[in-house]
Protein backbone atom coordinates (compact mmCIF):
# COMPACT_ATOMS: atom_id res chain seq x y z
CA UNK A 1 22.39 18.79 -22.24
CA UNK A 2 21.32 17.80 -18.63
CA UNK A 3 17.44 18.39 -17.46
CA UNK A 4 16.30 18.43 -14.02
CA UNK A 5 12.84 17.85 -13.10
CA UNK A 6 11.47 18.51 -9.32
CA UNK A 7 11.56 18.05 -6.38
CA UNK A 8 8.46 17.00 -5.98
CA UNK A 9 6.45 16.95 -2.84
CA UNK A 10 4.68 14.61 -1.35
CA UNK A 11 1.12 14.46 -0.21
CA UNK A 12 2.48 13.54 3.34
CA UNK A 13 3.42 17.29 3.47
CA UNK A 14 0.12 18.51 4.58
CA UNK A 15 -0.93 15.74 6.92
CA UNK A 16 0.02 18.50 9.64
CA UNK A 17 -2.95 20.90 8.41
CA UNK A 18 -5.36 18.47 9.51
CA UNK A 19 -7.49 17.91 13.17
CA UNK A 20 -7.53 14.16 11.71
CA UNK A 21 -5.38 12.19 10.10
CA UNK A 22 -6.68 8.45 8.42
CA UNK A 23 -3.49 6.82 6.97
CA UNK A 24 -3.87 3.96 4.89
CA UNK A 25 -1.06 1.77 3.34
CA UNK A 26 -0.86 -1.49 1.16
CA UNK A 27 2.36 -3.30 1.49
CA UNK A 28 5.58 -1.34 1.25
CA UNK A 29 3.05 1.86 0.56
CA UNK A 30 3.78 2.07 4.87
CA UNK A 31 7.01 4.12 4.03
CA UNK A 32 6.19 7.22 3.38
CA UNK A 33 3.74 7.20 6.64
CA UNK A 34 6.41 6.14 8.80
CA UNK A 35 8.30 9.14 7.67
CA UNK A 36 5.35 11.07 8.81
CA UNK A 37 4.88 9.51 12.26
CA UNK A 38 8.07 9.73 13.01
CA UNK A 39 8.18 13.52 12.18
CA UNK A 40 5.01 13.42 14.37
CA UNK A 41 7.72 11.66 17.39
CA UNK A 42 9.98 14.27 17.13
CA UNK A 43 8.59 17.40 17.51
CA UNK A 44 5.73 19.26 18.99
CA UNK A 45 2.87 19.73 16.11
CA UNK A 46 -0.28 20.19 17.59
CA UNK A 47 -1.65 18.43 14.52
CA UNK A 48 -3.09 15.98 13.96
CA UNK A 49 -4.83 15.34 17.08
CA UNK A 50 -6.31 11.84 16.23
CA UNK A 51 -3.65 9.61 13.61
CA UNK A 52 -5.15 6.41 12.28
CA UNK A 53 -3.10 4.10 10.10
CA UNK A 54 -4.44 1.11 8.50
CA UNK A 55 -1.82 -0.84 6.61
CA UNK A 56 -2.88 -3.66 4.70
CA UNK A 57 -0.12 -6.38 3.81
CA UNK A 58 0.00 -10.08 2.49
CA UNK A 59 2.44 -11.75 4.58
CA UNK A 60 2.25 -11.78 8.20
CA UNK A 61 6.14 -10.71 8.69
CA UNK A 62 5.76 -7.56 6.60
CA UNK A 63 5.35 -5.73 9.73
CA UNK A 64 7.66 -7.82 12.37
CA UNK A 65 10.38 -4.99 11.45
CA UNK A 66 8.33 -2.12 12.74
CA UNK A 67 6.71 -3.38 15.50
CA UNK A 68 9.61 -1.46 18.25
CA UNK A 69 9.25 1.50 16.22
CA UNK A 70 5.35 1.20 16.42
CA UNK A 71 5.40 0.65 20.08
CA UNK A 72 7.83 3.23 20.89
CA UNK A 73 5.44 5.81 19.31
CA UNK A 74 2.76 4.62 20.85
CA UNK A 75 4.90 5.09 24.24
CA UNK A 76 5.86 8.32 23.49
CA UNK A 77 2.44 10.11 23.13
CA UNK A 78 1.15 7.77 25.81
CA UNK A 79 3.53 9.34 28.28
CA UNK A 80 2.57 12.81 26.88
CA UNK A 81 -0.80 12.60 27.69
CA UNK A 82 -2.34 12.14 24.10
CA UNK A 83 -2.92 8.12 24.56
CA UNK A 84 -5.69 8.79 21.80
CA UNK A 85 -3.45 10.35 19.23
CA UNK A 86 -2.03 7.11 17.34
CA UNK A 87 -4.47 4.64 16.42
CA UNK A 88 -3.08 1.57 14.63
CA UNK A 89 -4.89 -1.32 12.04
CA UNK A 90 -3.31 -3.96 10.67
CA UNK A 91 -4.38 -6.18 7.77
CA UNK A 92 -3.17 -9.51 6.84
CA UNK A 93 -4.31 -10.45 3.58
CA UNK A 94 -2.26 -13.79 3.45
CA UNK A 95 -4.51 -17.06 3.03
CA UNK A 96 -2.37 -18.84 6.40
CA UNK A 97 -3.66 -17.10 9.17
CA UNK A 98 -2.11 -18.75 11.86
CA UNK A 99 -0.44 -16.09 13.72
CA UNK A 100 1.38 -18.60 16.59
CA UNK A 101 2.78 -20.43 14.43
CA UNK A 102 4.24 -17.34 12.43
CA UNK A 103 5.75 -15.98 15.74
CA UNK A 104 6.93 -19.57 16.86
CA UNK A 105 9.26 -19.31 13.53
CA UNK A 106 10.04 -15.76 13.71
CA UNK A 107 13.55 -14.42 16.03
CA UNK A 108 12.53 -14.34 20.32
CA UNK A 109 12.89 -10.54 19.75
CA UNK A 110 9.66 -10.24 17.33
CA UNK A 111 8.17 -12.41 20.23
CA UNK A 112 8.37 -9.91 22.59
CA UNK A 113 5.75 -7.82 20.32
CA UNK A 114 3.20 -10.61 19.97
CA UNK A 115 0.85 -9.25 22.62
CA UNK A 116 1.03 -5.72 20.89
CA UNK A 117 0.30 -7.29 17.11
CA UNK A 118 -2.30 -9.79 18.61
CA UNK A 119 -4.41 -6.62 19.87
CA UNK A 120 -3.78 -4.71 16.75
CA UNK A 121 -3.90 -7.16 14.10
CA UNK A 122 -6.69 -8.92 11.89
CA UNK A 123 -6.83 -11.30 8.98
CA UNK A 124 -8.39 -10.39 5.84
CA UNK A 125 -9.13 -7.32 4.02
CA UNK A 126 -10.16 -4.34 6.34
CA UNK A 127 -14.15 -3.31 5.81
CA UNK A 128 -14.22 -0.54 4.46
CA UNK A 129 -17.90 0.06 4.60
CA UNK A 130 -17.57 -0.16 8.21
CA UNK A 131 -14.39 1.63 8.74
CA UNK A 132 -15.74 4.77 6.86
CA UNK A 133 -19.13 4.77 8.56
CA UNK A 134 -17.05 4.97 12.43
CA UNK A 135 -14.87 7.63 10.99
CA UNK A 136 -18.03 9.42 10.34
CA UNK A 137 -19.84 9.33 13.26
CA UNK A 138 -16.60 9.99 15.55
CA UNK A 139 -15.66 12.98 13.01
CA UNK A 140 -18.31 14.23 12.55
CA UNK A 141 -17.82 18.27 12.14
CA UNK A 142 -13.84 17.77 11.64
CA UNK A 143 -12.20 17.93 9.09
CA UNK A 144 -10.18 14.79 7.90
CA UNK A 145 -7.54 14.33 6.04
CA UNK A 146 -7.05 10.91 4.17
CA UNK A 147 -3.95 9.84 3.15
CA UNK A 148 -3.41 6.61 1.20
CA UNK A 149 -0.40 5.12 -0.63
CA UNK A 150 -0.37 1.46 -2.08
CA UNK A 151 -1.55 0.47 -5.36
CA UNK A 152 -4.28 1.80 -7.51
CA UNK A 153 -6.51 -0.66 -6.88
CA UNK A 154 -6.42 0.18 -3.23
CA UNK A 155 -6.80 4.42 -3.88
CA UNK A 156 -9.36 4.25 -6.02
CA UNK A 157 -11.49 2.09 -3.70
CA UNK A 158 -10.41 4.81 -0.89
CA UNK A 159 -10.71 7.39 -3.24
CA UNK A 160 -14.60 6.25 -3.64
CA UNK A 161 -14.86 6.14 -0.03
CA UNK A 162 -14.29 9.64 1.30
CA UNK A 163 -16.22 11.11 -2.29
CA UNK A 164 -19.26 9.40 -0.91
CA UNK A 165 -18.53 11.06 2.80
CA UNK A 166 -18.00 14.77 1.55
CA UNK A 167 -21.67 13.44 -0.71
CA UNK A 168 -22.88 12.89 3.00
CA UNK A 169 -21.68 16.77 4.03
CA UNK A 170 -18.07 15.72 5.59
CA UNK A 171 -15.20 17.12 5.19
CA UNK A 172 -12.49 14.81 3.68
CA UNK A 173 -10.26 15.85 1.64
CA UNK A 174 -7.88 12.62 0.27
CA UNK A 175 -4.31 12.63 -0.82
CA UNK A 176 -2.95 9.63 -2.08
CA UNK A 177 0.82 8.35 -3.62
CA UNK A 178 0.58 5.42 -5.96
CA UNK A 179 2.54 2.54 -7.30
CA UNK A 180 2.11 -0.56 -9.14
């Protein structure tokens, strides 16, 4: 006897139902939000209006192989007239945080993206605190949609987050996809 179980969606799905969209990855968690963005890229949802993603990774290369594909979005809604659409974070966690000397060793093409990751890039853990409390004041009124996927460590803390902001009379509602 065979059993089939699913499919199952994903809570990626209903990032288009929101005026605001705060996407946060850790690590490889940055998959399923790619998928998204790039659904975003190619065709003509009105929503979301504002995208934030925040991925959080240990070692600097993690994101070398998405920088083009970063950039290109980032192009893309640019020349569309929605320059404040796509906002993007990045978090390196890794102890060495010496980001010339990473590019000096990594291919001349991932070179070409150093002024784009050196505007967009930060070492350490992202604040939280002080994340939250701008998404507040900016949102104020909207309602966002939080999506986070990484490991549990990193939804609970995000899940504790936007409880405490819907405790402070906002609207976000959080979604999250989990591994360990």
């Amino acid at each position: 006897a065979s059993f089939f179980d699913g499919p199952y969606n994903s809570p990626n799905e209903y990032m288009i139902s929101y005026p605001v969209v705060i996407a946060i990855a850790g690590g490889i968690g940055i998959t399923p939000l790619l998928a998204s963005l790039s659904y975003l890229m190619k065709t003509c949802e009105p929503k979301p209006r504002h995208f934030h993603i925040v991925w959080v990774f240990r070692e600097l290369e993690m994101p070398f192989p998405f920088l083009q594909f970063f950039q290109s979005a980032l192009d893309k809604f640019w020349v569309e007239n929605q320059e404040d659409r796509l906002e993007l974070g990045f978090y390196c966690t890794q102890a060495s945080s010496d980001l010339e000397a990473q590019l000096n060793l990594a291919p001349k093409f991932y070179k070409d993206f150093a002024p784009f990751l050196r505007a967009r890039l930060k070492f350490g853990r992202p604040n939280w605190e002080e994340l939250f409390k701008v998404w507040k004041e900016y949102y104020q009124g909207s309602e966002v949609g939080v999506f986070c996927c990484g490991p549990k460590s990193l939804n609970k803390q995000i899940s504790r987050f936007c409880l405490r902001a819907v405790g402070e009379g906002l609207r976000f509602s959080y979604h999250h996809e989990s591994f360990s």
